[in-house]
PDB file of N, CA and C in Angstrom:
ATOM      1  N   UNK A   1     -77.958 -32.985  42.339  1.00  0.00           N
ATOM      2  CA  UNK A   1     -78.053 -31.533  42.365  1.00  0.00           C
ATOM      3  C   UNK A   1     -78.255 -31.073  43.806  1.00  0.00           C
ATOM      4  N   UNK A   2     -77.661 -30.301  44.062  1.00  0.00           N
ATOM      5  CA  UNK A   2     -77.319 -29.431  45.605  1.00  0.00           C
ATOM      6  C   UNK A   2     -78.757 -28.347  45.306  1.00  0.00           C
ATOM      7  N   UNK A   3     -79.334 -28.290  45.868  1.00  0.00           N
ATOM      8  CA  UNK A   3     -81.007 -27.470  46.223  1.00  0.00           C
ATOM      9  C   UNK A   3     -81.211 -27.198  48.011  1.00  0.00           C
ATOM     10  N   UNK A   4     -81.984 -26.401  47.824  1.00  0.00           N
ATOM     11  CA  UNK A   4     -83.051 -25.605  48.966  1.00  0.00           C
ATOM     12  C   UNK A   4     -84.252 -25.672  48.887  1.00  0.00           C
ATOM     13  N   UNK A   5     -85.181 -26.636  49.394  1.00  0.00           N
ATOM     14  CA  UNK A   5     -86.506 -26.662  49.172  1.00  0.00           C
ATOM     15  C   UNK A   5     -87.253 -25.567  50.171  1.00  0.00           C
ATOM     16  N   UNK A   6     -87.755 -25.313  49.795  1.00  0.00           N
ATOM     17  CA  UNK A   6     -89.036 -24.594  50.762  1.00  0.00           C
ATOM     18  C   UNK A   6     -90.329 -24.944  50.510  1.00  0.00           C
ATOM     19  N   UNK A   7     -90.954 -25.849  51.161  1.00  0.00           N
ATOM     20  CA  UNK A   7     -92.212 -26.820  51.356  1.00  0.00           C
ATOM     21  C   UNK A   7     -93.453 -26.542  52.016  1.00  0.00           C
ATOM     22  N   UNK A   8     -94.477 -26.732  51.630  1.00  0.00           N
ATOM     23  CA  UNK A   8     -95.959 -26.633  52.472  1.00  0.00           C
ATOM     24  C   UNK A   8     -96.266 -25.002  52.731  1.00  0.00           C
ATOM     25  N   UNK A   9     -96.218 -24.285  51.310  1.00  0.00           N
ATOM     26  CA  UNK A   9     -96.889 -24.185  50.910  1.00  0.00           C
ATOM     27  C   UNK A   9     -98.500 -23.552  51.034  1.00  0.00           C
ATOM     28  N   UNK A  10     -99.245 -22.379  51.590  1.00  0.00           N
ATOM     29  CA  UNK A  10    -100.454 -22.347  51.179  1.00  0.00           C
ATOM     30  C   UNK A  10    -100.300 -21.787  49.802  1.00  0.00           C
ATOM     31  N   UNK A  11    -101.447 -22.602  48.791  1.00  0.00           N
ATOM     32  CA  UNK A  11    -101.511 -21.883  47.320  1.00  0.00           C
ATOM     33  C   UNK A  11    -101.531 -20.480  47.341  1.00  0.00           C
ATOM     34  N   UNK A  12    -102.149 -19.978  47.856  1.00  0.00           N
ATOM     35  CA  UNK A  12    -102.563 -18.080  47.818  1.00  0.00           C
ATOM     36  C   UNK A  12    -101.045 -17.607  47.858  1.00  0.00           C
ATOM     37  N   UNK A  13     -99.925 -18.211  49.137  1.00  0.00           N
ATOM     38  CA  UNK A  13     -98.771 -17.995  49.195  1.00  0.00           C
ATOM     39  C   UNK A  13     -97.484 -17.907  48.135  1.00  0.00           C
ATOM     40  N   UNK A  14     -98.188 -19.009  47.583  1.00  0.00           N
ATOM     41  CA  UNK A  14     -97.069 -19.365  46.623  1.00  0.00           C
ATOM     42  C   UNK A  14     -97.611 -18.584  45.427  1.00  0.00           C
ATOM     43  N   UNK A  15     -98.855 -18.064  45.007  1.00  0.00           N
ATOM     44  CA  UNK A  15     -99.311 -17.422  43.906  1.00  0.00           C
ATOM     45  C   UNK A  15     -98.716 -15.679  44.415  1.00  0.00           C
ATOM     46  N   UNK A  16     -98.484 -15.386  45.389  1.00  0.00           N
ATOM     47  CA  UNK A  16     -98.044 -14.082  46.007  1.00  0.00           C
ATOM     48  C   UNK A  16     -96.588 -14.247  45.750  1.00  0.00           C
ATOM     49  N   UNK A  17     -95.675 -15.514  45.746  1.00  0.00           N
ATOM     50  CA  UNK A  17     -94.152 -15.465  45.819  1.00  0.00           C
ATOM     51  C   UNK A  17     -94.329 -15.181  43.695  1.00  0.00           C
ATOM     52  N   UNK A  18     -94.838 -15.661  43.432  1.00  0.00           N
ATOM     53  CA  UNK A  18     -94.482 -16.270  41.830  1.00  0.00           C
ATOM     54  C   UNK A  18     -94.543 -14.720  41.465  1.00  0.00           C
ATOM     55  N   UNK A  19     -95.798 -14.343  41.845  1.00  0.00           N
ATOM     56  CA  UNK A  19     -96.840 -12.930  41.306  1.00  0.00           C
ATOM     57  C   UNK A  19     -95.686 -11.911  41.564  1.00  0.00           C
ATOM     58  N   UNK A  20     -94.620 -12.226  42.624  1.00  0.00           N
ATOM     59  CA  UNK A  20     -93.482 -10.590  42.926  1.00  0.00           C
ATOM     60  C   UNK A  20     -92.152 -11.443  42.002  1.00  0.00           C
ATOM     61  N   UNK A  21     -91.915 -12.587  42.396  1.00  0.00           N
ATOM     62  CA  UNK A  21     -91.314 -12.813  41.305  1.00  0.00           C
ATOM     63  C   UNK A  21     -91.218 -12.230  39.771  1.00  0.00           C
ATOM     64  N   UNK A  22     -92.477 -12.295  39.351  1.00  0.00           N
ATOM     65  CA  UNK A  22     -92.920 -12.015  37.879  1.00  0.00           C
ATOM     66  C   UNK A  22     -92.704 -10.446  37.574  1.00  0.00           C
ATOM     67  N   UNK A  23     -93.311  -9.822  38.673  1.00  0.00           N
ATOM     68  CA  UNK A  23     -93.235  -8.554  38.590  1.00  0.00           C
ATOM     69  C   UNK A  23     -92.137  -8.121  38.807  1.00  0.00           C
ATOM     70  N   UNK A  24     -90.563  -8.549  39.402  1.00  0.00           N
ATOM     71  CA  UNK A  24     -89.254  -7.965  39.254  1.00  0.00           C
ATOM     72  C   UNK A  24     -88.745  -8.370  38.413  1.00  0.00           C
ATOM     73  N   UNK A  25     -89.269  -9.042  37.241  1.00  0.00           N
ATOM     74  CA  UNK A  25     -88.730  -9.755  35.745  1.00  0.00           C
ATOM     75  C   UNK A  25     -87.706 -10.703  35.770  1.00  0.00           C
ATOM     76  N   UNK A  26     -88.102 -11.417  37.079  1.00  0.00           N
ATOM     77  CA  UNK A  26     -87.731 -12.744  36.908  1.00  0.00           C
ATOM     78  C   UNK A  26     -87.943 -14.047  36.486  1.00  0.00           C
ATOM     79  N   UNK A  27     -88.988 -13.834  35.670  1.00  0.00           N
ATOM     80  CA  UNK A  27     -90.052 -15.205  35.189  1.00  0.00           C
ATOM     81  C   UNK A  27     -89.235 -15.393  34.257  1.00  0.00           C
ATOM     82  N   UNK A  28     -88.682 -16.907  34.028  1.00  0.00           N
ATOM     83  CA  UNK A  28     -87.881 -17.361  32.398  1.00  0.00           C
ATOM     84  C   UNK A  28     -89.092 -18.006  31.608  1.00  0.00           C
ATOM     85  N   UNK A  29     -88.739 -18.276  30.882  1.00  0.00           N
ATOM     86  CA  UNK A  29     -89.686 -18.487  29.405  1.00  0.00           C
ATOM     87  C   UNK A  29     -90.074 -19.651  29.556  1.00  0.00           C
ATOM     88  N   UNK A  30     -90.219 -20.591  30.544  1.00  0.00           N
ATOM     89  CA  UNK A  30     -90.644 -21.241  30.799  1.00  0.00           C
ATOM     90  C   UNK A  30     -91.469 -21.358  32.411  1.00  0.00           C
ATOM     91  N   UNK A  31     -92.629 -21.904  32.184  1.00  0.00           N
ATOM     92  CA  UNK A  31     -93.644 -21.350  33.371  1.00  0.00           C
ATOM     93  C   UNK A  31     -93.036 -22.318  34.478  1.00  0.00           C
ATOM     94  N   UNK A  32     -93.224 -21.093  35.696  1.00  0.00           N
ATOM     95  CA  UNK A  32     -92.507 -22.483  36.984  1.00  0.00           C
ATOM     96  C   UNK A  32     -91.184 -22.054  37.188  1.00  0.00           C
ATOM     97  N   UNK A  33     -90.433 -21.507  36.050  1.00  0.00           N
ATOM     98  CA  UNK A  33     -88.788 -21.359  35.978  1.00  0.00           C
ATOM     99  C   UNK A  33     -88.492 -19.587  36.453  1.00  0.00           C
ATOM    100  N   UNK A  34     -88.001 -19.625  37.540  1.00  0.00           N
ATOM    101  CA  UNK A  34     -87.478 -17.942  37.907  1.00  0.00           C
ATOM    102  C   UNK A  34     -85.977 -17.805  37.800  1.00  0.00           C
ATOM    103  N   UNK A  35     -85.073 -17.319  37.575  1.00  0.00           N
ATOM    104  CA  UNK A  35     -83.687 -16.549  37.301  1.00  0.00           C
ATOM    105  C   UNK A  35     -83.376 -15.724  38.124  1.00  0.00           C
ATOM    106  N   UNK A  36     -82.327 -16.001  39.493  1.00  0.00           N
ATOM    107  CA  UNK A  36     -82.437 -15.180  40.439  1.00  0.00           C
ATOM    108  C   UNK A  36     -81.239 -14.411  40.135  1.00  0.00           C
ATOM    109  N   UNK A  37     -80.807 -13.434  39.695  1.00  0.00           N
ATOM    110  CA  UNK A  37     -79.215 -12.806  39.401  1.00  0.00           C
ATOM    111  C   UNK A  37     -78.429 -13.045  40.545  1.00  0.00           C
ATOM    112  N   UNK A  38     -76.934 -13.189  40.404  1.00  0.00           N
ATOM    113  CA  UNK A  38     -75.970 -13.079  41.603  1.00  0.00           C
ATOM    114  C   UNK A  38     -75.422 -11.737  41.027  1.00  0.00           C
ATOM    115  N   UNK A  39     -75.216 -11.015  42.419  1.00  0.00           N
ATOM    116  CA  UNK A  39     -74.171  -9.860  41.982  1.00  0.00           C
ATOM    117  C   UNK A  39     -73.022  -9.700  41.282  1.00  0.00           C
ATOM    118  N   UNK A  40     -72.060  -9.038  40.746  1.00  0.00           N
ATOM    119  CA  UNK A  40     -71.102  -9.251  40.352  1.00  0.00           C
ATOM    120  C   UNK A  40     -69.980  -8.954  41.627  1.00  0.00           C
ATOM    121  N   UNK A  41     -70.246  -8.510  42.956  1.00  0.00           N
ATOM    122  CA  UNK A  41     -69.753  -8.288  43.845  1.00  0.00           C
ATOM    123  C   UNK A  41     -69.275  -9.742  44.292  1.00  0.00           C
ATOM    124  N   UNK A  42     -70.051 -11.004  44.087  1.00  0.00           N
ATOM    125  CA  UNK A  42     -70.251 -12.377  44.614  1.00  0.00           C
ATOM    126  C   UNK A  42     -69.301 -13.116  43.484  1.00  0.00           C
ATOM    127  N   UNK A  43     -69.270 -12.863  42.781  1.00  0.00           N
ATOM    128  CA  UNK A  43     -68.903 -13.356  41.588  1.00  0.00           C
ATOM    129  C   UNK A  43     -67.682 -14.081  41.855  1.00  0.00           C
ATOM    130  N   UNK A  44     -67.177 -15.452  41.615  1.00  0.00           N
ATOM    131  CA  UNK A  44     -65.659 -16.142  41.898  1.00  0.00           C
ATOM    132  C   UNK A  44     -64.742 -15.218  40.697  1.00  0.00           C
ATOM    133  N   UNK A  45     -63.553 -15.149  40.738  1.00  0.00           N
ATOM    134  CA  UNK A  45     -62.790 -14.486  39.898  1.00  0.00           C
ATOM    135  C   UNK A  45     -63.092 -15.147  38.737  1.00  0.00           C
ATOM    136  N   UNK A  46     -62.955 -17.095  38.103  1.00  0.00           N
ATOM    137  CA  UNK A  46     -63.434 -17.317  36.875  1.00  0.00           C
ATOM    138  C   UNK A  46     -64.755 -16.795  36.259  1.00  0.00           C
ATOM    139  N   UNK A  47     -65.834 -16.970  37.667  1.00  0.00           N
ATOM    140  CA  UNK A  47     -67.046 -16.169  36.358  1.00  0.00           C
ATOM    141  C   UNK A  47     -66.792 -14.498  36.603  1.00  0.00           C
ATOM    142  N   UNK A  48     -66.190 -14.080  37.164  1.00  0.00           N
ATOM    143  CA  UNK A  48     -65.915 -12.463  36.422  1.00  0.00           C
ATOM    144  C   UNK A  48     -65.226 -12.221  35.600  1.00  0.00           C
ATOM    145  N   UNK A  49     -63.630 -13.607  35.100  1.00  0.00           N
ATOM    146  CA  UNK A  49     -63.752 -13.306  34.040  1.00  0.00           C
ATOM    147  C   UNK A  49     -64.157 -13.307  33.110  1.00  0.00           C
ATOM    148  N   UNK A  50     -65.520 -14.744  32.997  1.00  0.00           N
ATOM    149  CA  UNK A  50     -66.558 -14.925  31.942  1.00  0.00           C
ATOM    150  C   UNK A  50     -67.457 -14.047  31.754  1.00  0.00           C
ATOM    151  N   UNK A  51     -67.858 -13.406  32.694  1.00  0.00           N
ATOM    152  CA  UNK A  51     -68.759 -12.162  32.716  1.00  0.00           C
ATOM    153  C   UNK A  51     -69.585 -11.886  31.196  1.00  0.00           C
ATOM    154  N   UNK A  52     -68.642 -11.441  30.423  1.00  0.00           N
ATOM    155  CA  UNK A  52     -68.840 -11.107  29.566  1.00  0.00           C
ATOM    156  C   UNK A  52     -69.102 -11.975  27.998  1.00  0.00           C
ATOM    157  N   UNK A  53     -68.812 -13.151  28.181  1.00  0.00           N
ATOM    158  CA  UNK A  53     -68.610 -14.381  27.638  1.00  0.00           C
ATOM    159  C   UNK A  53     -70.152 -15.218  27.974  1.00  0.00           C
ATOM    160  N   UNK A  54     -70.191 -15.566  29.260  1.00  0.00           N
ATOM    161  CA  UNK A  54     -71.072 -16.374  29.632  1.00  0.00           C
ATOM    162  C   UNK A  54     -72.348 -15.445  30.254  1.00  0.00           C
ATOM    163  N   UNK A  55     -71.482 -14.470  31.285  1.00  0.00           N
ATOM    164  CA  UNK A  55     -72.696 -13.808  32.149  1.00  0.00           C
ATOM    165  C   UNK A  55     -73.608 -13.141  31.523  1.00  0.00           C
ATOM    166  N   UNK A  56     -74.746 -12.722  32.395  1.00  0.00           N
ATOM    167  CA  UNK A  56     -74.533 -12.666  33.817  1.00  0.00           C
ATOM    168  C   UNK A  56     -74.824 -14.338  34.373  1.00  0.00           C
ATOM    169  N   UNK A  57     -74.628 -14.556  35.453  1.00  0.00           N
ATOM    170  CA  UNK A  57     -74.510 -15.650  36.374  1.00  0.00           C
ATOM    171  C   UNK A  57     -75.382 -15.573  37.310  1.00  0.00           C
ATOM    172  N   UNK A  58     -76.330 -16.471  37.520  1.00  0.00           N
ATOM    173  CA  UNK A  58     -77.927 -16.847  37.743  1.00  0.00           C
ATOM    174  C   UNK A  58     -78.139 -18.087  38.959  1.00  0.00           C
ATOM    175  N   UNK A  59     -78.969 -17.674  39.815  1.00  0.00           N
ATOM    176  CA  UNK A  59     -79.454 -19.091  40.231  1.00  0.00           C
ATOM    177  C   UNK A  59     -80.674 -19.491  39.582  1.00  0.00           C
ATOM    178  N   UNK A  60     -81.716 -20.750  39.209  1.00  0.00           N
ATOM    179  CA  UNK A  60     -82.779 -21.105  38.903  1.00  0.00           C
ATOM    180  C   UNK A  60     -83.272 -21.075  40.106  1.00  0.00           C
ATOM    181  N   UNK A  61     -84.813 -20.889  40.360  1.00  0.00           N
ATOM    182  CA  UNK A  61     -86.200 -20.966  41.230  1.00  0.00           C
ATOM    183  C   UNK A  61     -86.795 -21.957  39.956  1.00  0.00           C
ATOM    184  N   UNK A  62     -87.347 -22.753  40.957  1.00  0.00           N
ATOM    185  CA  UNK A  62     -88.137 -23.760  40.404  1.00  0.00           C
ATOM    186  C   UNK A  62     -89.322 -24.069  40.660  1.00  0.00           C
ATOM    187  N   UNK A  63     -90.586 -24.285  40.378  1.00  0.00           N
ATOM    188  CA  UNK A  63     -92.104 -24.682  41.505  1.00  0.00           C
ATOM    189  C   UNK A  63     -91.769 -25.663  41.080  1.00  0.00           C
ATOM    190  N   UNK A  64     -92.332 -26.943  41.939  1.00  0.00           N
ATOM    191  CA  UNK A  64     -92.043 -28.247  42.050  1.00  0.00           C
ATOM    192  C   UNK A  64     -93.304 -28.618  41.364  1.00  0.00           C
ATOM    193  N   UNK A  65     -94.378 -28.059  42.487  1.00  0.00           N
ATOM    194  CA  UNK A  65     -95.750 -28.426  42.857  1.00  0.00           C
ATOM    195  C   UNK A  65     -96.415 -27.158  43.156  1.00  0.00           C
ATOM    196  N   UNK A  66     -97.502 -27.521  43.726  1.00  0.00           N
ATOM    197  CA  UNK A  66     -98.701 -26.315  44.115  1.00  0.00           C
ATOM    198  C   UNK A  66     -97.844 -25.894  45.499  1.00  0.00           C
ATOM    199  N   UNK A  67     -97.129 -26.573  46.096  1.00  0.00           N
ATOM    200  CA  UNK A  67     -96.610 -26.127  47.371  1.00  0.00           C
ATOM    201  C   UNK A  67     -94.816 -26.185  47.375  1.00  0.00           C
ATOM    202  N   UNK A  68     -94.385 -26.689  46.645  1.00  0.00           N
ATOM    203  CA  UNK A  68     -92.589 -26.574  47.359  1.00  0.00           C
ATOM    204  C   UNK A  68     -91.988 -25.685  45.827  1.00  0.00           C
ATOM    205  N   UNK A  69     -90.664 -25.358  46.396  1.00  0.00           N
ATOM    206  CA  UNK A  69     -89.974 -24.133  45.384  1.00  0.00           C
ATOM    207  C   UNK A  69     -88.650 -24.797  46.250  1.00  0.00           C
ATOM    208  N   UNK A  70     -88.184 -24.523  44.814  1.00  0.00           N
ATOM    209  CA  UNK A  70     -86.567 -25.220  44.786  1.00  0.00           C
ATOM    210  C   UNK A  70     -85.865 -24.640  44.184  1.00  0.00           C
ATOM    211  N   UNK A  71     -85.105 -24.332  44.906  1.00  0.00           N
ATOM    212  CA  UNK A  71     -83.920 -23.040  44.400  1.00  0.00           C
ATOM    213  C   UNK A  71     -82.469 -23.885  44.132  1.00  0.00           C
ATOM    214  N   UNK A  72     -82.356 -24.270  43.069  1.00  0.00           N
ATOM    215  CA  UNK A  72     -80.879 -24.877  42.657  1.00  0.00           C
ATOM    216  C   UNK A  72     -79.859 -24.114  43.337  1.00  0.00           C
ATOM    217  N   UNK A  73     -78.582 -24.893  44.086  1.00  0.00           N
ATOM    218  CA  UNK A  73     -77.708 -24.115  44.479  1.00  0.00           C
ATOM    219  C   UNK A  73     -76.308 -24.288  43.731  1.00  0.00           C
ATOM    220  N   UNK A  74     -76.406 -24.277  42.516  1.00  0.00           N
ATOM    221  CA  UNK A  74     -75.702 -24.018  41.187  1.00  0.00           C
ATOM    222  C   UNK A  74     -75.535 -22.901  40.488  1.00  0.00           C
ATOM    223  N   UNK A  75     -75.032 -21.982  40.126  1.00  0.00           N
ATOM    224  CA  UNK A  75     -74.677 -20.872  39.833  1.00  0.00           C
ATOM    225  C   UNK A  75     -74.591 -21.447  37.912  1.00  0.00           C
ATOM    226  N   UNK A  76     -75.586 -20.662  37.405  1.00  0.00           N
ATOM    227  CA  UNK A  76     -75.190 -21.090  36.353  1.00  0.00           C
ATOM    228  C   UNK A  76     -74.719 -19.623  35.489  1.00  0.00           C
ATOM    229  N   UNK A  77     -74.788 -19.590  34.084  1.00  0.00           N
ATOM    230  CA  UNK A  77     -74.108 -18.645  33.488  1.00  0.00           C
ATOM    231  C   UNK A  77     -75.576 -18.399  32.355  1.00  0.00           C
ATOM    232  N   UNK A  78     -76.175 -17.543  31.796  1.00  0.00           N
ATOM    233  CA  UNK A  78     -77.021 -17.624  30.895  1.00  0.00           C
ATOM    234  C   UNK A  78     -77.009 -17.662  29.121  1.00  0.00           C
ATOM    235  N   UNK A  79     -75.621 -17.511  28.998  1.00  0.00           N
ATOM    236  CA  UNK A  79     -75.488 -17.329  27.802  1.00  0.00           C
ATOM    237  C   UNK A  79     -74.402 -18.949  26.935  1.00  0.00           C
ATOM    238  N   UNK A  80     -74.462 -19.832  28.569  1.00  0.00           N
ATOM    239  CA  UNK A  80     -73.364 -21.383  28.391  1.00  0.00           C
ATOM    240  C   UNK A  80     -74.126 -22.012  29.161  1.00  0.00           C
ATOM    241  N   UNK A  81     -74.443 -23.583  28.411  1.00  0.00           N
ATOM    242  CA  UNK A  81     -74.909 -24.364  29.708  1.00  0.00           C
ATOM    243  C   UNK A  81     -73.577 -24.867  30.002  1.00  0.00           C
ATOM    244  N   UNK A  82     -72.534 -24.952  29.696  1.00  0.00           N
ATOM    245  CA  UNK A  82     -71.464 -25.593  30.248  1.00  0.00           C
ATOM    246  C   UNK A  82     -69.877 -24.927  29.981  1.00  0.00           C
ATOM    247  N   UNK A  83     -69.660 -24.427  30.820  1.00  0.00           N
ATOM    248  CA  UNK A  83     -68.361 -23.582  31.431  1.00  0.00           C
ATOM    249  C   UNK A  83     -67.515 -23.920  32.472  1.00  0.00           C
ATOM    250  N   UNK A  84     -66.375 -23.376  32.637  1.00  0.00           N
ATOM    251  CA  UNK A  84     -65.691 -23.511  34.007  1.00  0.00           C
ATOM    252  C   UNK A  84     -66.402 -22.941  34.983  1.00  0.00           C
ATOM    253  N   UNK A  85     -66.589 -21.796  34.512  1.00  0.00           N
ATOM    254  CA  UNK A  85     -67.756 -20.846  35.398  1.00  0.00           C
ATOM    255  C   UNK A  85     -68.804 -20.946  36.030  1.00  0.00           C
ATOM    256  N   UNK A  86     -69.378 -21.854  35.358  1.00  0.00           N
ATOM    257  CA  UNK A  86     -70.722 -22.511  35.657  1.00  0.00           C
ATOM    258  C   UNK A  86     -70.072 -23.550  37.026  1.00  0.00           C
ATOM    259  N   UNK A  87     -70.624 -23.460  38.308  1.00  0.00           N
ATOM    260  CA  UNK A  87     -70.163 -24.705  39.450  1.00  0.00           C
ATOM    261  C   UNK A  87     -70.972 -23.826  40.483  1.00  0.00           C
ATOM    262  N   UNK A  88     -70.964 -25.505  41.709  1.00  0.00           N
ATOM    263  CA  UNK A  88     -71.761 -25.026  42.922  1.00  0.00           C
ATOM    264  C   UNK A  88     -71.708 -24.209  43.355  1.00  0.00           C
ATOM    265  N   UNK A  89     -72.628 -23.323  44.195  1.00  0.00           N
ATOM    266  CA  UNK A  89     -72.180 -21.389  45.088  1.00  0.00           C
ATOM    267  C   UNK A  89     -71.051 -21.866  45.915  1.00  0.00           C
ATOM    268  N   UNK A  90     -70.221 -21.066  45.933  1.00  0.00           N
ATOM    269  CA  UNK A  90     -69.026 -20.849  47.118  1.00  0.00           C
ATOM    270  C   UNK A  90     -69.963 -20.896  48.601  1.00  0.00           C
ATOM    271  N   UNK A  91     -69.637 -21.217  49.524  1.00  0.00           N
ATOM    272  CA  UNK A  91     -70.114 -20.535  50.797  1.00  0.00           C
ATOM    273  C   UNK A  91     -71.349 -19.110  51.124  1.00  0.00           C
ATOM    274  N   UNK A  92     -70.340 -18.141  50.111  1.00  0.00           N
ATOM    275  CA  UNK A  92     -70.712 -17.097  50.391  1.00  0.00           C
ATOM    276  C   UNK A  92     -71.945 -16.574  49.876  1.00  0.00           C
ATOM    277  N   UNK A  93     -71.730 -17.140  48.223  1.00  0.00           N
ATOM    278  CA  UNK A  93     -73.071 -17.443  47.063  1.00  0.00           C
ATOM    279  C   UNK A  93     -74.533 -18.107  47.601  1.00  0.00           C
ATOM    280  N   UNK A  94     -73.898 -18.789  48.559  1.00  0.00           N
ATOM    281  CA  UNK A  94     -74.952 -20.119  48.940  1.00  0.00           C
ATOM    282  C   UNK A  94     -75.466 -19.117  50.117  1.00  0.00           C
ATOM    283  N   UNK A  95     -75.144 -18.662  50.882  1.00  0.00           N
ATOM    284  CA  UNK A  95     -75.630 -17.599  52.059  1.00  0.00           C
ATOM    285  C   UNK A  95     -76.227 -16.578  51.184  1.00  0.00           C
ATOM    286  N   UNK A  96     -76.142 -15.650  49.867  1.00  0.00           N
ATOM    287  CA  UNK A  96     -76.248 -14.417  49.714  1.00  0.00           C
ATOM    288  C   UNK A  96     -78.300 -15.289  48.912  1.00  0.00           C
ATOM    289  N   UNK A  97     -78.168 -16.433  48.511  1.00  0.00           N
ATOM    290  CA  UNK A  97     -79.293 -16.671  47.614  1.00  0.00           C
ATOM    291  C   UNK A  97     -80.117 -17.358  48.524  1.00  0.00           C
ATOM    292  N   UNK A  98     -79.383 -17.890  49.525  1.00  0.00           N
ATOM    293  CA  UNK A  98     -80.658 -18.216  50.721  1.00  0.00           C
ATOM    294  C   UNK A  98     -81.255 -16.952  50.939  1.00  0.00           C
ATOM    295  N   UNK A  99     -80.385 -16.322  51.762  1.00  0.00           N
ATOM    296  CA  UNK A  99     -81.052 -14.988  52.434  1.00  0.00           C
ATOM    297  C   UNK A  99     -81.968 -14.267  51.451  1.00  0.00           C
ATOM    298  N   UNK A 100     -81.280 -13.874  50.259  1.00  0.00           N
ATOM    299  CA  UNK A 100     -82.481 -13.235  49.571  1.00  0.00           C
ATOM    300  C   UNK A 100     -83.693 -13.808  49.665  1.00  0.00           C
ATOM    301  N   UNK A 101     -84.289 -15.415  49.084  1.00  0.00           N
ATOM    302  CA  UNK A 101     -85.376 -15.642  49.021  1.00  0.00           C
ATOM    303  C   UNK A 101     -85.894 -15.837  50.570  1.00  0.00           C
ATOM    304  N   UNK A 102     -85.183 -16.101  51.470  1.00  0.00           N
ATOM    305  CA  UNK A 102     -85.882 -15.934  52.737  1.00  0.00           C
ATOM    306  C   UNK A 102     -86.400 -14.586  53.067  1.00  0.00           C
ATOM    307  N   UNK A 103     -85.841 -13.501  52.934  1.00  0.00           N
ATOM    308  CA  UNK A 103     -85.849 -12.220  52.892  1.00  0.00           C
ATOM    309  C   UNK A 103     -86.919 -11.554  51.815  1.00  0.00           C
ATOM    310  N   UNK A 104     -87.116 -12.354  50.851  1.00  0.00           N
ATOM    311  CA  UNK A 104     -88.753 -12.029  49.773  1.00  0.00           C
ATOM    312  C   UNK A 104     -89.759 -12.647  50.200  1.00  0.00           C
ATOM    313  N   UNK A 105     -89.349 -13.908  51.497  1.00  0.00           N
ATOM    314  CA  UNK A 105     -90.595 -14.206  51.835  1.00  0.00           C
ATOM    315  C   UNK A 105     -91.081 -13.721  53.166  1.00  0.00           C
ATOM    316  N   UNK A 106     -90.102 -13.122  53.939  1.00  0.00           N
ATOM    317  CA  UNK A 106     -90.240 -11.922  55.266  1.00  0.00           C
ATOM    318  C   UNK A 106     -91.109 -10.844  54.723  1.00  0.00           C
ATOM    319  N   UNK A 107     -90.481 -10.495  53.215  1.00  0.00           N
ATOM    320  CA  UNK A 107     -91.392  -9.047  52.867  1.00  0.00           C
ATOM    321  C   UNK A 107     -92.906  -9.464  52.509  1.00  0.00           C
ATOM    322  N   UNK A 108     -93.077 -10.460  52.153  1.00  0.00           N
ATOM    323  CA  UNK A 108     -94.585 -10.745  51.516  1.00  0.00           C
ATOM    324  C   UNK A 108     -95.355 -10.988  52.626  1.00  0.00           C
ATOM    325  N   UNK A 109     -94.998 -11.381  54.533  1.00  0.00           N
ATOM    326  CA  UNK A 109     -95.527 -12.061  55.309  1.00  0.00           C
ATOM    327  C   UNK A 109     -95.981 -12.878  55.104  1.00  0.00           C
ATOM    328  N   UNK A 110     -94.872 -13.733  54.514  1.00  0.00           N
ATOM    329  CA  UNK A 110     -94.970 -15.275  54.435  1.00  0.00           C
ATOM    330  C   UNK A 110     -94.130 -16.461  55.232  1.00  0.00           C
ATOM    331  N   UNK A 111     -94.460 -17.290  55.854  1.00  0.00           N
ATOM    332  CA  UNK A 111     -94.036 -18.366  56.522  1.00  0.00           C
ATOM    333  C   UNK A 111     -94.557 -19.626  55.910  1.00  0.00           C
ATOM    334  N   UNK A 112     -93.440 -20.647  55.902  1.00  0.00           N
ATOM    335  CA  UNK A 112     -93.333 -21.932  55.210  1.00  0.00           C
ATOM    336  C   UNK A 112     -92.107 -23.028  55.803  1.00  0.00           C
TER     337      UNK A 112
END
């Protein structure tokens, strides 16, 4: 699996990433597990045409531990675990889901 770790971690930090996480209703039903949406702007032409079939189309956030978060760089689909649709971020996917979570952790004044 193709991932992005972000490591070490102070606890208070990572209880501040989870805590805005939670609060933009990204927490999945399982604790530890976040659902980051991709736009439909990002979208490869197969998952726009699944859109409606499979989508919307998701990255997973993961807590590892008390300190690292792992952001799968797999694009999955929420309604298929297994599609055409479903495959690694393009380039562009893989830039738009870094930046965001780097960019949620600029807003919290967090460094890791």
């Amino acid at each position: 699996m193709r991932s992005y770790l972000i490591e070490d971690f102070y606890p208070e930090h990572l209880q501040k990433v989870l805590a805005s996480l939670t609060d933009m209703g990204l927490a999945g039903s399982l604790d530890g597990i976040f659902y980051l949406p991709l736009p439909e702007a990002l979208l490869t032409d197969v998952q726009r045409e699944h859109m409606g079939e499979c989508g919307p189309h998701m990255f997973v956030l993961e807590v590892q531990d008390e300190s690292t978060l792992k952001l799968e760089l797999l694009v999955r689909a929420q309604k298929k675990l297994r599609c055409e649709c479903v495959s690694y971020a393009t380039p562009h996917q893989r830039e738009h889901i870094i930046n965001y979570l780097d960019d949620l952790l600029r807003q919290l004044d967090i460094t890791a």
